[in-house]
C-alpha atoms as a PDB file:
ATOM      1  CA  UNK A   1      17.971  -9.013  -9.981  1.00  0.00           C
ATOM      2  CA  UNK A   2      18.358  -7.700  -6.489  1.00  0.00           C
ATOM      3  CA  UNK A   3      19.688  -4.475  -5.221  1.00  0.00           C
ATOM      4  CA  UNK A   4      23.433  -4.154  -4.293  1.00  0.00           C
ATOM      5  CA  UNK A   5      24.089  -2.335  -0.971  1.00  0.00           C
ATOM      6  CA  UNK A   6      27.631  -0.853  -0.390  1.00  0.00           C
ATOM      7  CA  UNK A   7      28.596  -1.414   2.847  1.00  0.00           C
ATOM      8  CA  UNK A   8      31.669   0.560   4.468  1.00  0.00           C
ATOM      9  CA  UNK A   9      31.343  -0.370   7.818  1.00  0.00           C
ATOM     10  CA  UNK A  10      32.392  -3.746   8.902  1.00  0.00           C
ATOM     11  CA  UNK A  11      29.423  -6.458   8.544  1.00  0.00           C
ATOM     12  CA  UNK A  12      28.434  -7.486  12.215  1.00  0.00           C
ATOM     13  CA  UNK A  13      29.077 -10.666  13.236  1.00  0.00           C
ATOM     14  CA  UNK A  14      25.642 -10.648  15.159  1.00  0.00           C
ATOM     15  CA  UNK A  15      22.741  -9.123  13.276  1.00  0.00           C
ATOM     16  CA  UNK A  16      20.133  -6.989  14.478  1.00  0.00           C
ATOM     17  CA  UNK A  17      16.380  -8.549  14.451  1.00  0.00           C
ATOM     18  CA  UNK A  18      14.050  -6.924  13.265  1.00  0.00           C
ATOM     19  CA  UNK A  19      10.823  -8.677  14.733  1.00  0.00           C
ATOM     20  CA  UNK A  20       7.850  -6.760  13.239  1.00  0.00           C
ATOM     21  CA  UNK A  21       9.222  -7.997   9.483  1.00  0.00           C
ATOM     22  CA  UNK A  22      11.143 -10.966  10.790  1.00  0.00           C
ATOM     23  CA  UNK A  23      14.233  -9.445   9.226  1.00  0.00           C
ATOM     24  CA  UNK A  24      17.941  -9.447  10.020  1.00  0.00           C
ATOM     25  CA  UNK A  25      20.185  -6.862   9.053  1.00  0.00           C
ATOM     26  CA  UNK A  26      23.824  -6.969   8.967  1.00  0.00           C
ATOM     27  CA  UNK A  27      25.020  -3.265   8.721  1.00  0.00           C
ATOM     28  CA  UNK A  28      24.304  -0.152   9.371  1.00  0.00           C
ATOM     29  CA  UNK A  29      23.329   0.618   5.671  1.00  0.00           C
ATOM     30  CA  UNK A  30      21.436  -1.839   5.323  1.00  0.00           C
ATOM     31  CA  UNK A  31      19.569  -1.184   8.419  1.00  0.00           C
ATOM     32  CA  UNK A  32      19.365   2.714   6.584  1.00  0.00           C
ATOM     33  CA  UNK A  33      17.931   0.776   3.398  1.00  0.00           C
ATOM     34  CA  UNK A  34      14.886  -0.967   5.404  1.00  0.00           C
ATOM     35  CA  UNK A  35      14.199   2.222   7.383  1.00  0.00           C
ATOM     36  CA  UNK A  36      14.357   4.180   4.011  1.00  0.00           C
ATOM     37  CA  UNK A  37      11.637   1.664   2.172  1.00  0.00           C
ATOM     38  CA  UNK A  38       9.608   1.152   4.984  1.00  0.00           C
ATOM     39  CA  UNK A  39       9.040   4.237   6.561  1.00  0.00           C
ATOM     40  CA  UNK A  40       5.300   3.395   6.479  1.00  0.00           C
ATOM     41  CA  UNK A  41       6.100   0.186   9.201  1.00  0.00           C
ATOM     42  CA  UNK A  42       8.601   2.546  11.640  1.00  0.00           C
ATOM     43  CA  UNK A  43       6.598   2.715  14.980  1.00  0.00           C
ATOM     44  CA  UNK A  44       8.081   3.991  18.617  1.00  0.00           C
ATOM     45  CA  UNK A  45       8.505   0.060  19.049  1.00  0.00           C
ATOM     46  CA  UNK A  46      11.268   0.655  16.639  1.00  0.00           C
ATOM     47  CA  UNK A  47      13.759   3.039  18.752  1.00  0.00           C
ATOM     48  CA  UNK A  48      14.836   0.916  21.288  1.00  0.00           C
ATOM     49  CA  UNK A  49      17.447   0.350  23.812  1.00  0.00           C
ATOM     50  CA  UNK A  50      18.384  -2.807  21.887  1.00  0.00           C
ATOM     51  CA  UNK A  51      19.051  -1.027  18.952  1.00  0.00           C
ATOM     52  CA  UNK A  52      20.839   1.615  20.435  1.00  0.00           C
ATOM     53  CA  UNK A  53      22.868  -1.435  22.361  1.00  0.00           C
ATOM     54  CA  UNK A  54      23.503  -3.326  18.570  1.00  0.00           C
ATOM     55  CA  UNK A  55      24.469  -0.554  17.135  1.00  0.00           C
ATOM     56  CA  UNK A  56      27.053   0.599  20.300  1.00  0.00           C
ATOM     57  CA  UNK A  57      28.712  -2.980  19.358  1.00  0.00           C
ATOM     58  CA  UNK A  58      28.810  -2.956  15.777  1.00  0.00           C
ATOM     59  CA  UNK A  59      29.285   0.748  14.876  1.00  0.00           C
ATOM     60  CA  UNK A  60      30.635   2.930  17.973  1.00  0.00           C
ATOM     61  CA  UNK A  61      30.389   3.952  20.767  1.00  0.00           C
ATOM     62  CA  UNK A  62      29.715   7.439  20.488  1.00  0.00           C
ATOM     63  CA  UNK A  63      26.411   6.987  17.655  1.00  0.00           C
ATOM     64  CA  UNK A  64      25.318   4.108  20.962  1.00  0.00           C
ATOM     65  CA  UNK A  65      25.875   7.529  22.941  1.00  0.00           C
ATOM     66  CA  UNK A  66      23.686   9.918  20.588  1.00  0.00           C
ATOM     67  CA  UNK A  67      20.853   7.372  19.940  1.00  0.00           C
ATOM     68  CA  UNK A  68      20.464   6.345  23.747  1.00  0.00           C
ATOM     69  CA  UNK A  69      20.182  10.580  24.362  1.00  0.00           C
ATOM     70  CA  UNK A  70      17.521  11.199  22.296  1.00  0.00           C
ATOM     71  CA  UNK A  71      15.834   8.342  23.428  1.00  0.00           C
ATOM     72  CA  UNK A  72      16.354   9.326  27.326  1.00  0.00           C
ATOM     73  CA  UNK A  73      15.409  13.004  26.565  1.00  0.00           C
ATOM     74  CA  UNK A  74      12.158  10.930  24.890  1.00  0.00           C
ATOM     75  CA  UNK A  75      12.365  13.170  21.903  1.00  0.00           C
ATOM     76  CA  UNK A  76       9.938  12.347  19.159  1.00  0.00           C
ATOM     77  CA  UNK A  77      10.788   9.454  17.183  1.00  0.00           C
ATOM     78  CA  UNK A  78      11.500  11.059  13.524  1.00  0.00           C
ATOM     79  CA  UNK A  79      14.175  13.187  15.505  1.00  0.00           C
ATOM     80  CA  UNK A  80      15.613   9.563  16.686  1.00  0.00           C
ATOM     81  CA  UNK A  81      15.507   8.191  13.044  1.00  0.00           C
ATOM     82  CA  UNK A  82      16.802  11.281  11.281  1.00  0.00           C
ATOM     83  CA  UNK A  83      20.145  10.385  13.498  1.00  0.00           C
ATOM     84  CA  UNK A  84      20.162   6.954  12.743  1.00  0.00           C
ATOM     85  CA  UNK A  85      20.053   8.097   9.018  1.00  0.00           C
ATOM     86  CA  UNK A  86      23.272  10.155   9.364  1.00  0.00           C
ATOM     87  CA  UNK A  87      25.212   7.714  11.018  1.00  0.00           C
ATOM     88  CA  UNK A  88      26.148   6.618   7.375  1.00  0.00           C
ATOM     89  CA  UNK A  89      26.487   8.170   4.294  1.00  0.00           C
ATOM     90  CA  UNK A  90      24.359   5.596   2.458  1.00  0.00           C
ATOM     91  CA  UNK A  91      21.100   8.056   1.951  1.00  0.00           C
ATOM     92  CA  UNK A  92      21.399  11.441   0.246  1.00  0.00           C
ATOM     93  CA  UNK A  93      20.161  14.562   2.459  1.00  0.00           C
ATOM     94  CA  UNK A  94      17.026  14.793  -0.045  1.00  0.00           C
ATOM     95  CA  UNK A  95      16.406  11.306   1.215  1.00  0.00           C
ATOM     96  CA  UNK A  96      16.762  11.506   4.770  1.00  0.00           C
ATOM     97  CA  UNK A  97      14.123  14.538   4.989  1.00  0.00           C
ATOM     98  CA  UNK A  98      11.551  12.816   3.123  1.00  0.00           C
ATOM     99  CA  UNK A  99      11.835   9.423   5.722  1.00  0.00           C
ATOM    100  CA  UNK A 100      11.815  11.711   8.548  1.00  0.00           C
ATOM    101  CA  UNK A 101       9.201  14.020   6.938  1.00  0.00           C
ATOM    102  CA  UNK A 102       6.967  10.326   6.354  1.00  0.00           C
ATOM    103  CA  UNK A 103       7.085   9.273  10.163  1.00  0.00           C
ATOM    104  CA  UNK A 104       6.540  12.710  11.640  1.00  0.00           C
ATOM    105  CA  UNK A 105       3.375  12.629  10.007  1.00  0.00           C
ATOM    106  CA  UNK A 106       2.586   9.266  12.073  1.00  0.00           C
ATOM    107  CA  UNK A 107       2.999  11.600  15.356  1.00  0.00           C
ATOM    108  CA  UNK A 108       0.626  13.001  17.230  1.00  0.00           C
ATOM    109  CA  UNK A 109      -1.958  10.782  16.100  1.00  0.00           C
ATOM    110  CA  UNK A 110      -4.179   7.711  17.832  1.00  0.00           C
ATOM    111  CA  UNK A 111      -3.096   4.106  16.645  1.00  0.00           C
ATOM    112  CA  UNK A 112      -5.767   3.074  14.595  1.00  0.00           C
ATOM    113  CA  UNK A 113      -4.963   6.323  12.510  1.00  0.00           C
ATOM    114  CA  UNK A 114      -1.270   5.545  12.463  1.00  0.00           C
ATOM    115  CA  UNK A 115      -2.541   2.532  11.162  1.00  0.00           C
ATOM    116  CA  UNK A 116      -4.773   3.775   8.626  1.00  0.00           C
ATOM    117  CA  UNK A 117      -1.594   6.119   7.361  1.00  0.00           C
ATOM    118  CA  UNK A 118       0.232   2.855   7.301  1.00  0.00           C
ATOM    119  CA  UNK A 119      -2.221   0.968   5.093  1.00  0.00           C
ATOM    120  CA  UNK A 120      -2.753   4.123   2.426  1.00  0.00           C
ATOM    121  CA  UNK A 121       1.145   3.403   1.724  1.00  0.00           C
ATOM    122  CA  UNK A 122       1.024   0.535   1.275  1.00  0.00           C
ATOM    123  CA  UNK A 123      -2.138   0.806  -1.064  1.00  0.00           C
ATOM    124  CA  UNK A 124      -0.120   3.427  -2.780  1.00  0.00           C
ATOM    125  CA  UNK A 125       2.758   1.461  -3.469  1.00  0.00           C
ATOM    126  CA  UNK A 126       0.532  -1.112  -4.447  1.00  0.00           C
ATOM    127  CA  UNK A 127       1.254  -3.785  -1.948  1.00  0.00           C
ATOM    128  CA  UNK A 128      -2.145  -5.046  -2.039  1.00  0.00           C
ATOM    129  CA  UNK A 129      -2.788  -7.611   0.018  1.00  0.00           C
ATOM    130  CA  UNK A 130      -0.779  -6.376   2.880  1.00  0.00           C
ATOM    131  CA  UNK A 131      -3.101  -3.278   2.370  1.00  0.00           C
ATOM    132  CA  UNK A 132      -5.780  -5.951   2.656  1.00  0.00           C
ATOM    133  CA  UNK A 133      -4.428  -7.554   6.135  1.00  0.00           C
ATOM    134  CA  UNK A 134      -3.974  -3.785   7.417  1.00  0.00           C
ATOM    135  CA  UNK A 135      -7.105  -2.114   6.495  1.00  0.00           C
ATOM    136  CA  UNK A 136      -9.326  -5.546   8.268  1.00  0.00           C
ATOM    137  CA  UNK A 137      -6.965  -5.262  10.913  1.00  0.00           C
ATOM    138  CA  UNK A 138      -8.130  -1.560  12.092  1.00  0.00           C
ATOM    139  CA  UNK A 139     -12.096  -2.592  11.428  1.00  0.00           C
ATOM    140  CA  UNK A 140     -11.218  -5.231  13.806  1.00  0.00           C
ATOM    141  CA  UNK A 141     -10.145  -2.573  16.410  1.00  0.00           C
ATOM    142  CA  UNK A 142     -12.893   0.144  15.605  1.00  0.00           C
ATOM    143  CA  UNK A 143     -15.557  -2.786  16.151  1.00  0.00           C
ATOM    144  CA  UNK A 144     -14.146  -2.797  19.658  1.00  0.00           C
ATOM    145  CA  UNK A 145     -13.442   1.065  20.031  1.00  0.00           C
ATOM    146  CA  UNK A 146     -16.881   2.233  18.350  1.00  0.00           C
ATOM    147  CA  UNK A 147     -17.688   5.295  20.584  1.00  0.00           C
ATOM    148  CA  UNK A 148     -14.395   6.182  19.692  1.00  0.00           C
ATOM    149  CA  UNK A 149     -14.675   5.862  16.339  1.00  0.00           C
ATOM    150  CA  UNK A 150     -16.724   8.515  14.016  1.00  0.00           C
ATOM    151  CA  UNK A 151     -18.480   6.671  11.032  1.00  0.00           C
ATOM    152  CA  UNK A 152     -17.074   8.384   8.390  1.00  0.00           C
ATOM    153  CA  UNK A 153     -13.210   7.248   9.392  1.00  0.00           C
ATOM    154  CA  UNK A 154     -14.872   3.522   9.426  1.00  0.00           C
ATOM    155  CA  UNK A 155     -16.568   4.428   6.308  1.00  0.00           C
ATOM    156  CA  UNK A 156     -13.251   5.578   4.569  1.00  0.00           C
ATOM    157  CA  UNK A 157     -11.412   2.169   5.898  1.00  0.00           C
ATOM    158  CA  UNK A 158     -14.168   0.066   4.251  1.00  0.00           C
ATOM    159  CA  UNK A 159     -13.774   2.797   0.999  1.00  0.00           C
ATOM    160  CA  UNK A 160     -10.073   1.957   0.672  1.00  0.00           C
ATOM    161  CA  UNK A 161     -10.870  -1.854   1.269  1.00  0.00           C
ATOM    162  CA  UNK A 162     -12.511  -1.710  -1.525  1.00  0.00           C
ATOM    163  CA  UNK A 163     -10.021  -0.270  -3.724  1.00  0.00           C
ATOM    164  CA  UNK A 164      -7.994  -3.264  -2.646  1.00  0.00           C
ATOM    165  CA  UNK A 165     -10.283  -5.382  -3.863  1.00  0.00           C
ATOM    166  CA  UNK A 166     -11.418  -3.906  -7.314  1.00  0.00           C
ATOM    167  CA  UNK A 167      -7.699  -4.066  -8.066  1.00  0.00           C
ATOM    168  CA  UNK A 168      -7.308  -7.444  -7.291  1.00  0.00           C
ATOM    169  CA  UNK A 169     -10.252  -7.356  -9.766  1.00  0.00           C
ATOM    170  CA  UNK A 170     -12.645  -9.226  -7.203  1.00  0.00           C
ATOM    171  CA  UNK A 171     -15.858  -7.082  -8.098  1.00  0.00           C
ATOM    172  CA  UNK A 172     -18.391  -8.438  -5.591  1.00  0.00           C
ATOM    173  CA  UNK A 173     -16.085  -7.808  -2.747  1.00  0.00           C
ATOM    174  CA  UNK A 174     -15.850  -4.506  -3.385  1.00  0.00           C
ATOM    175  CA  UNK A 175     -19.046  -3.832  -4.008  1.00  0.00           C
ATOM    176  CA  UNK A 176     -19.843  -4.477  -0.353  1.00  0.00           C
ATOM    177  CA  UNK A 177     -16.972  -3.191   0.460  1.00  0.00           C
ATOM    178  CA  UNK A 178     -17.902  -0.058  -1.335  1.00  0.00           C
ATOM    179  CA  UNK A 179     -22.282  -0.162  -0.095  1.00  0.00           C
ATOM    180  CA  UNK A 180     -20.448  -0.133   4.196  1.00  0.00           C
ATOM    181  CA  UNK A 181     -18.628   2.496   3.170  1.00  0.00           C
ATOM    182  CA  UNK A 182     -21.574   4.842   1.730  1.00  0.00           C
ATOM    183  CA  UNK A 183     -23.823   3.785   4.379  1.00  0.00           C
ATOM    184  CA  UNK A 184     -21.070   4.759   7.210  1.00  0.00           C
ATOM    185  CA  UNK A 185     -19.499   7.909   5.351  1.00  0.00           C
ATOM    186  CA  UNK A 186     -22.475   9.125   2.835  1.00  0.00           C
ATOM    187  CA  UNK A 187     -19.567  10.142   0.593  1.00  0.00           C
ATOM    188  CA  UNK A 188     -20.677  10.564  -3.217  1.00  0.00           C
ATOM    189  CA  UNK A 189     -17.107   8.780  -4.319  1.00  0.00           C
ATOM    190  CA  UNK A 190     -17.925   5.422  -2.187  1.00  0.00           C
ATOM    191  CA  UNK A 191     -21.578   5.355  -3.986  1.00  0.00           C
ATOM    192  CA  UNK A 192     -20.410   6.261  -7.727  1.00  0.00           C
ATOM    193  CA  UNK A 193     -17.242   3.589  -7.070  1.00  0.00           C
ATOM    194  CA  UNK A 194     -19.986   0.720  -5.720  1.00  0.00           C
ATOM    195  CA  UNK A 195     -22.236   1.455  -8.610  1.00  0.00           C
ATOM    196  CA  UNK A 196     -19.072   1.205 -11.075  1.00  0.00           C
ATOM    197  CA  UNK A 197     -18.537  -2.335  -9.737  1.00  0.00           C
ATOM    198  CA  UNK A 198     -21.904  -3.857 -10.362  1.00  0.00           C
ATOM    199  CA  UNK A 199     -21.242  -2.159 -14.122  1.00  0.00           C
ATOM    200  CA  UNK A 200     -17.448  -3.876 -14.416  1.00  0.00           C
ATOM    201  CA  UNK A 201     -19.101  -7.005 -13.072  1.00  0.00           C
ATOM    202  CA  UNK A 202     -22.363  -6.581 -15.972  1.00  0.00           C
ATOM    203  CA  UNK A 203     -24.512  -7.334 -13.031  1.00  0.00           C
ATOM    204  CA  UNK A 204     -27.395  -5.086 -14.597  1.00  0.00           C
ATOM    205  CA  UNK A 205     -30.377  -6.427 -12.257  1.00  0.00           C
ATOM    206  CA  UNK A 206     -27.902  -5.587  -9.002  1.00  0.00           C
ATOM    207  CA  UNK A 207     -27.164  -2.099 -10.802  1.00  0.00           C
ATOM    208  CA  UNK A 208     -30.524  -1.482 -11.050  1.00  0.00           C
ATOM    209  CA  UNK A 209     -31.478  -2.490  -7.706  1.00  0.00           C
ATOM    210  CA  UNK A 210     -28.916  -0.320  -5.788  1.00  0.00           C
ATOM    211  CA  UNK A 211     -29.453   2.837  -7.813  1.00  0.00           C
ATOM    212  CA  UNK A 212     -33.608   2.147  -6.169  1.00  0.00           C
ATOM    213  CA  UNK A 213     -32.339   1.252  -3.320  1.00  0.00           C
ATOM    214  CA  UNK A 214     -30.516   4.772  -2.903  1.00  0.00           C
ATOM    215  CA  UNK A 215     -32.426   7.160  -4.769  1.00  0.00           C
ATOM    216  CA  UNK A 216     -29.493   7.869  -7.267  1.00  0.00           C
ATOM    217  CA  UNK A 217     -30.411  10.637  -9.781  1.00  0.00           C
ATOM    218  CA  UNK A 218     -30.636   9.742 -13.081  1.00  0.00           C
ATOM    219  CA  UNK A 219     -27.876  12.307 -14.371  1.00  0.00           C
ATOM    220  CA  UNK A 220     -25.361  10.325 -11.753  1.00  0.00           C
ATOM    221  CA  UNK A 221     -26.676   6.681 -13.725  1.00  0.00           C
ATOM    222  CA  UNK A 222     -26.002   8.192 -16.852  1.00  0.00           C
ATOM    223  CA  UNK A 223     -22.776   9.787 -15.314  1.00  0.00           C
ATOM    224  CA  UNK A 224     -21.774   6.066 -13.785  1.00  0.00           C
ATOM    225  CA  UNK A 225     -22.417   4.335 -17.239  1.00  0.00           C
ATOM    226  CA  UNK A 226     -20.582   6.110 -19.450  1.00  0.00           C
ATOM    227  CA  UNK A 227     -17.494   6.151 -17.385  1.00  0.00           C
ATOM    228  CA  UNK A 228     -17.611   2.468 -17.624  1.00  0.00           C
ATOM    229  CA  UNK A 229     -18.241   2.254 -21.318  1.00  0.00           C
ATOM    230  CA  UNK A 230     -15.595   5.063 -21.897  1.00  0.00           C
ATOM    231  CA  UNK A 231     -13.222   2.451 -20.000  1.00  0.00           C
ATOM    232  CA  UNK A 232     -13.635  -0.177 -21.942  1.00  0.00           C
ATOM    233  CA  UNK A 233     -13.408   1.527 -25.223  1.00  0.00           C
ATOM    234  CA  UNK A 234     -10.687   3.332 -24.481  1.00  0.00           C
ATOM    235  CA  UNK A 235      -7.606   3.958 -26.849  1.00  0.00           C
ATOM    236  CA  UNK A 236      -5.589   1.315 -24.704  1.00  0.00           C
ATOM    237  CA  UNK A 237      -8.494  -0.854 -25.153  1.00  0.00           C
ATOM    238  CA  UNK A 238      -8.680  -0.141 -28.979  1.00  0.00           C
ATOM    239  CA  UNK A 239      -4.992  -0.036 -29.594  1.00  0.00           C
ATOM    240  CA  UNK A 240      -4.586  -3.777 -27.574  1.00  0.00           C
ATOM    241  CA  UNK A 241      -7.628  -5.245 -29.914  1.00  0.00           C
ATOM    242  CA  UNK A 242      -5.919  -3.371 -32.767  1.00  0.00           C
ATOM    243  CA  UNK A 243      -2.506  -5.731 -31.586  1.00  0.00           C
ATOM    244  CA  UNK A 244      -4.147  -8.947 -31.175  1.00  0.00           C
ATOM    245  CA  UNK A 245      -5.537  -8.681 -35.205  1.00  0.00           C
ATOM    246  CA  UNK A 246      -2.164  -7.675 -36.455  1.00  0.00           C
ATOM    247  CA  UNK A 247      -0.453 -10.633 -34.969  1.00  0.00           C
ATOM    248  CA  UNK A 248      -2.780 -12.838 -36.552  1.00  0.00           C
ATOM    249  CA  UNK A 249      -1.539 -11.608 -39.835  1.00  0.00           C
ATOM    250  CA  UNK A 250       2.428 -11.065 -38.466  1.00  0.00           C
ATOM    251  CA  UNK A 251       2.059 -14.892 -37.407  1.00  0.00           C
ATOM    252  CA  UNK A 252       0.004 -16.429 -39.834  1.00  0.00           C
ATOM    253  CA  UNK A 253       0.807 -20.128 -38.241  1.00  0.00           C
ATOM    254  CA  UNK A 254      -1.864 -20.934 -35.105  1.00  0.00           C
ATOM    255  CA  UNK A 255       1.186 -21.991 -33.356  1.00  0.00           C
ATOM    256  CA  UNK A 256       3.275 -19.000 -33.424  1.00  0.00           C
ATOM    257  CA  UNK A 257       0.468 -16.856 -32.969  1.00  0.00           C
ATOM    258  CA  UNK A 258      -0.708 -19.028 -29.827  1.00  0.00           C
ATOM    259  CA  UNK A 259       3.107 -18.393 -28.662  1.00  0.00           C
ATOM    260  CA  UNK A 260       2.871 -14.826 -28.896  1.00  0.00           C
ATOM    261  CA  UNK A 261      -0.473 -14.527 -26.876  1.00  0.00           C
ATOM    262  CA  UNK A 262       1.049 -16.786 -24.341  1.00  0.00           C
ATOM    263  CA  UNK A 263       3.712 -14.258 -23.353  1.00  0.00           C
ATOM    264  CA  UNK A 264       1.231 -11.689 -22.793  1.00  0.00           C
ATOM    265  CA  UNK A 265      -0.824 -13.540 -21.024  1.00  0.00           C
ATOM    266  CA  UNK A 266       2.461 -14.593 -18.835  1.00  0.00           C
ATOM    267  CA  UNK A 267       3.561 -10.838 -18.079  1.00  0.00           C
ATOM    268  CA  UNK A 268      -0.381 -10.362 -16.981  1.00  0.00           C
ATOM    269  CA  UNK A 269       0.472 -13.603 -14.406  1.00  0.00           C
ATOM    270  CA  UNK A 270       3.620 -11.703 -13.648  1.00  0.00           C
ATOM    271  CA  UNK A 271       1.899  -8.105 -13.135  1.00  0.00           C
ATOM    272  CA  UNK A 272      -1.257  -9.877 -11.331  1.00  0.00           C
ATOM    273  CA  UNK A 273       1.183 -12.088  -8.545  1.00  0.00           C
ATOM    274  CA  UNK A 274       3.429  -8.655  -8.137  1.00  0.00           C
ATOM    275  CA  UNK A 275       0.016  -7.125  -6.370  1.00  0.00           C
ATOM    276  CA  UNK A 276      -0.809 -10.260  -4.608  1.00  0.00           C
ATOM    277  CA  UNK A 277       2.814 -10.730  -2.717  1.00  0.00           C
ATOM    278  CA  UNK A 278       3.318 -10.347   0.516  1.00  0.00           C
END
C-alpha cells in the first residue's frame, strides 16, 4: 500500500523533473518527501535556478525570492535545502535537522568520497544493488584517479562491495571482493570477512589455501570457524528446524504441509527481491 501525501498547496499544473531519479513531482510536499528519503542522492546539481524558477510559479514568489538568494550568495547547499524544507509544513523540525544534518556531511569533501557516503546509505538502508552500481561506479573513477587515491579508501570500497555481495548471498564474489580489499587496506575485518566466505560457501580446500597464502594464525582459524559454526547453530537456526518438525505433526497431510512450507519459502522470494530492487 503506498504512502499518502497531504498536499495543501495547489498541485502544479507543470511538474518539476527531477532528472538524476527520472522523477516528477507535483507539489511542494512532495518535492519535501523525495528530498526527505533521499538525502543520500541531494548533490549541488540539485539547487538550481530551475528549481528556484518552478517553484516561483507554483508556490510564490517570495520562497522563488529566498531560494534564488541563497543560491546567489552561493551559500552551502544544506543551508539551501533546510529553506526548501520550511517552505511547507509537511516535515517536523526533528526532521528537517536530520536531512540538513545528512547533506552537510557530503560538504567539504572530494566526489568520489561524496560518493562513497552515498553508497554506505544506501548499503545501510539495504538498497543493495544500487549499493552495487555505486560502489563499481567510484572503482571505476579511482582506476583513473590512482595517485589520488590512497589504497586503503580503494580497499574499503572493495570491503563494502563485498558486503553487497555476501548479502545477496553470492559467496565467491565476495570473496574476491573481500581478498582486493585486504591486499589494498591490510585491515584484519576484510581478511576474517573473506575467510568467513570460503567457510559459508564449505569451500574447505580454498579455506585452507588462503589462510597459507596469508600467514593467518591459527587462534584467528579457530576464531573464523567457530563464528561460522556458532551461525549456523544458532537459536534462530534451532528454533526454525524446531518449526519445520512441528508442522509435520500440525499438518499431518503431505499436501497441507507442502502448503505451509510454500509460504515461507514465498516471503523468503519476497524478502530476497526487496534487496535486489532498484
Amino acid at each position: 500500500m503506498g504512502e499518502l501525501i497531504l498536499c495543501k498547496r495547489p498541485i502544479a499544473a507543470v511538474p518539476y523533473y527531477i532528472e538524476d531519479v527520472s522523477l516528477n513531482v507535483y507539489s511542494i510536499e512532495e518535492l519535501c518527501y523525495y528530498v526527505a528519503n533521499n538525502a543520500y542522492l541531494i548533490n549541488t546539481e540539485f539547487a538550481s535556478v530551475e528549481l528556484c524558477n518552478w517553484i516561483g510559479r507554483e508556490v510564490g514568489k517570495e520562497e522563488e525570492k529566498v531560494l534564488l538568494t541563497i543560491l546567489e550568495e552561493e551559500k552551502p547547499l544544506h543551508v539551501f535545502i533546510n529553506a526548501l524544507l520550511n517552505l511547507c509544513d509537511y516535515l517536523p523540525g526533528e526532521e528537517i535537522r536530520n536531512v540538513t544534518e545528512i547533506i552537510s556531511s557530503f560538504e567539504n569533501k572530494s566526489p568520489i568520497e561524496c560518493s562513497k557516503i552515498r553508497a554506505d546509505r544506501l548499503l545501510d538502508k539495504n538498497k543493495i544493488v544500487d549499493a552495487i552500481y555505486e560502489y563499481e561506479n567510484i572503482l571505476d573513477k579511482c582506476e583513473q584517479d590512482k595517485k589520488d587515491i590512497s589504497k586503503e579508501f580503494m580497499g574499503d570500497i572493495w570491503h563494502n562491495l563485498a558486503v553487497c555481495y555476501s548479502r545477496l548471498f553470492f559467496f565467491k564474489e565476495a570473496s574476491v571482493c573481500f581478498e582486493y580489499a585486504y591486499q589494498l587496506n591490510r585491515k584484519k575485518i576484510s581478511l576474517e570477512a573473506m575467510l568467513c566466505t570460503y567457510r559459508c560457501m564449505r569451500d574447505e580446500e580454498g579455506f585452507n589455501m588462503q589462510v597459507a597464502k596469508y600467514f593467518v594464525p591459527e587462534d584467528l582459524v579457530v576464531k573464523i570457524k567457530k563464528i561460522v559454526t556458532d551461525t549456523s547453530t544458532s537459536l534462530d537456526v534451532k528454533n526454525f528446524a524446531k518449526r519445520l518438525d512441528n508442522m509435520k505433526t500440525d499438518f499431518y497431510d503431505e499436501k497441507s504441509y507442502q502448503k505451509q512450507l510454500g509460504i515461507i519459502i514465498d516471503k523468503w522470494k519476497s524478502d530476497y527481491n526487496r534487496l535486489c530492487n532498484i
